[in-house]
Protein backbone atom coordinates (compact mmCIF):
# COMPACT_ATOMS: atom_id res chain seq x y z
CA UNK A 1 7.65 -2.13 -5.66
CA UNK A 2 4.63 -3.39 -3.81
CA UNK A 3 6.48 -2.40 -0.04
CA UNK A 4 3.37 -5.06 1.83
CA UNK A 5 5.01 -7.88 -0.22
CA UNK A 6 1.04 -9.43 -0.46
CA UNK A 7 -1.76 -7.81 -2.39
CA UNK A 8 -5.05 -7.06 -0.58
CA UNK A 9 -8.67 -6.56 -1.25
CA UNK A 10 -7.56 -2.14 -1.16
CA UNK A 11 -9.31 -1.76 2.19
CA UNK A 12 -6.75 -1.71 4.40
CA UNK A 13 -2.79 -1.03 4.44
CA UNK A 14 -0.69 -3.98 5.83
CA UNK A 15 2.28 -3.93 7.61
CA UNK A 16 5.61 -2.63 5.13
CA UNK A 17 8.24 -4.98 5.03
CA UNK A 18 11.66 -4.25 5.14
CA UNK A 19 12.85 -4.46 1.52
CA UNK A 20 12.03 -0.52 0.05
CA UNK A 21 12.99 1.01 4.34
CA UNK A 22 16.29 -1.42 4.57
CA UNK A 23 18.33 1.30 3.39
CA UNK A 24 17.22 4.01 4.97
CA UNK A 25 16.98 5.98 1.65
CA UNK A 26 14.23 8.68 0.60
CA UNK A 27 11.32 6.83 -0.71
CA UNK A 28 8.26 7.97 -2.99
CA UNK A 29 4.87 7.01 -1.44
CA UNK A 30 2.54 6.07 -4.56
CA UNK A 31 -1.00 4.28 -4.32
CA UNK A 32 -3.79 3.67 -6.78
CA UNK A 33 -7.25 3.95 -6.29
CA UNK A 34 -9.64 1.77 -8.51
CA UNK A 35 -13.48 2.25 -8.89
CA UNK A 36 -14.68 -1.19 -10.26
CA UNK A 37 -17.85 -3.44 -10.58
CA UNK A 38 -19.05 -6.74 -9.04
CA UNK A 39 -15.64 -8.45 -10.25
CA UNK A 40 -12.39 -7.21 -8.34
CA UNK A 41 -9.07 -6.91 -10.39
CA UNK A 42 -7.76 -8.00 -6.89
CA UNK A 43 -8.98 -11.93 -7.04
CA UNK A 44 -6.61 -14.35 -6.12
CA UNK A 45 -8.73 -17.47 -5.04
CA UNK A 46 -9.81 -18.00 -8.53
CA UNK A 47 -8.24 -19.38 -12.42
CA UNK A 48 -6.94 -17.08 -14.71
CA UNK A 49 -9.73 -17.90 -17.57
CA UNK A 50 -12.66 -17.75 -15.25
CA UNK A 51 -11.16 -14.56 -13.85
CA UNK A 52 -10.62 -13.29 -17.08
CA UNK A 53 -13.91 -14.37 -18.19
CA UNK A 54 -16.01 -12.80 -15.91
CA UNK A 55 -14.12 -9.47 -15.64
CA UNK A 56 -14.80 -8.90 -19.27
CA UNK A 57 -18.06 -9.82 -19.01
CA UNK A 58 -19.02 -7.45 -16.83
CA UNK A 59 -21.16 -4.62 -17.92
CA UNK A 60 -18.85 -1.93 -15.75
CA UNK A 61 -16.45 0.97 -16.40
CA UNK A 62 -13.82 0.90 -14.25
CA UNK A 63 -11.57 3.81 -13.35
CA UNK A 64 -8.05 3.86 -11.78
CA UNK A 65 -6.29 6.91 -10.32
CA UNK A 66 -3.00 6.81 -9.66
CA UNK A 67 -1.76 9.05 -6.04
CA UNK A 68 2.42 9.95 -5.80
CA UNK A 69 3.04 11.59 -2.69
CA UNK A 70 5.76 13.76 -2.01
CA UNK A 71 9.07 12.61 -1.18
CA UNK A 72 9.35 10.93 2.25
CA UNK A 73 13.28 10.90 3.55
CA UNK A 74 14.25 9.42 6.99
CA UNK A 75 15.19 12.23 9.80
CA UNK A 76 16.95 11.46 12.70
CA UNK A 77 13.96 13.69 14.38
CA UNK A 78 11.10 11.24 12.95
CA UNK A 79 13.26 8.20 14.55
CA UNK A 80 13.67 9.79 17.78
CA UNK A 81 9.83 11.22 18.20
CA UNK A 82 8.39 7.61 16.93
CA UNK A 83 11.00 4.87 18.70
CA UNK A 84 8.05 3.28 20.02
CA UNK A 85 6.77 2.32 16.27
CA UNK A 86 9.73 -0.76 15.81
CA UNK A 87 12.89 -1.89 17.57
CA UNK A 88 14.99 -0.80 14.35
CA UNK A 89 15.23 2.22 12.39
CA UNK A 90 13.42 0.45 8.86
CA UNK A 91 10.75 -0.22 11.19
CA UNK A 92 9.91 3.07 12.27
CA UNK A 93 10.54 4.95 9.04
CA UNK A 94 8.03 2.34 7.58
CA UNK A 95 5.66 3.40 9.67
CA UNK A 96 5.13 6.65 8.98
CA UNK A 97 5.19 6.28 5.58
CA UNK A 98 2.01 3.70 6.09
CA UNK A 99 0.93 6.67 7.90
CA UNK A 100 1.33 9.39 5.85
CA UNK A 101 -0.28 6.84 2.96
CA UNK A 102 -2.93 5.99 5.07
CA UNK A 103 -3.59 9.84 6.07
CA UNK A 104 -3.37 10.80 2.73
CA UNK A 105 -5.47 8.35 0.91
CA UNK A 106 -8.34 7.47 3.75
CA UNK A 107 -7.27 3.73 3.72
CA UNK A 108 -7.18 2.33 7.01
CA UNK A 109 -4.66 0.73 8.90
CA UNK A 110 -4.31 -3.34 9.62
CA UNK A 111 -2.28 -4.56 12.31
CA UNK A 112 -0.75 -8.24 11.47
């Protein structure tokens, strides 16, 4: 589940939505870091054949790493200590998991 509900250009974390926090139920922080060369797996503005075309013709190796953090679980401590994160509960436990990801991984931050 991709918790940003967009993709991005894996420069920045976006805001979570609610979906995956909604519940309040201990989540698994996961990200992937990808090495790649002058074409971007993460291309949106462009047709799938020309896509495809030119990311097989590129003369790159590409490497992806996949990151699972440990389990993150809601406490009524982390609510209380970061109420000024979001008006409800999702919001805040949201937030620090961004944080934790973004800690964790060195990918920065983006406000919407």
């Amino acid at each position: 589940m991709f918790v940003e509900s967009t993709t991005t250009n894996g420069t920045h974390f976006l805001p979570f939505k609610r979906g995956a926090f909604a519940g309040m139920r201990t989540v698994t922080p996961s990200f992937i870091k990808s090495s790649h060369g002058q074409v971007k797996p993460t291309y949106e503005g462009i047709s799938i054949f020309p896509f495809v075309f030119l990311l097989m013709s590129s003369f790159s190796i590409g490497f992806a790493t996949t990151n699972i953090m440990p389990e993150f679980t809601p406490t009524p401590w982390m609510l209380e200590n970061h109420a000024d994160k979001g008006k409800d509960p999702w919001q805040i436990f949201a937030w620090c998991v961004r944080d934790a990801m973004s800690k964790h991984s060195g990918i920065l931050k983006l406000e919407e």
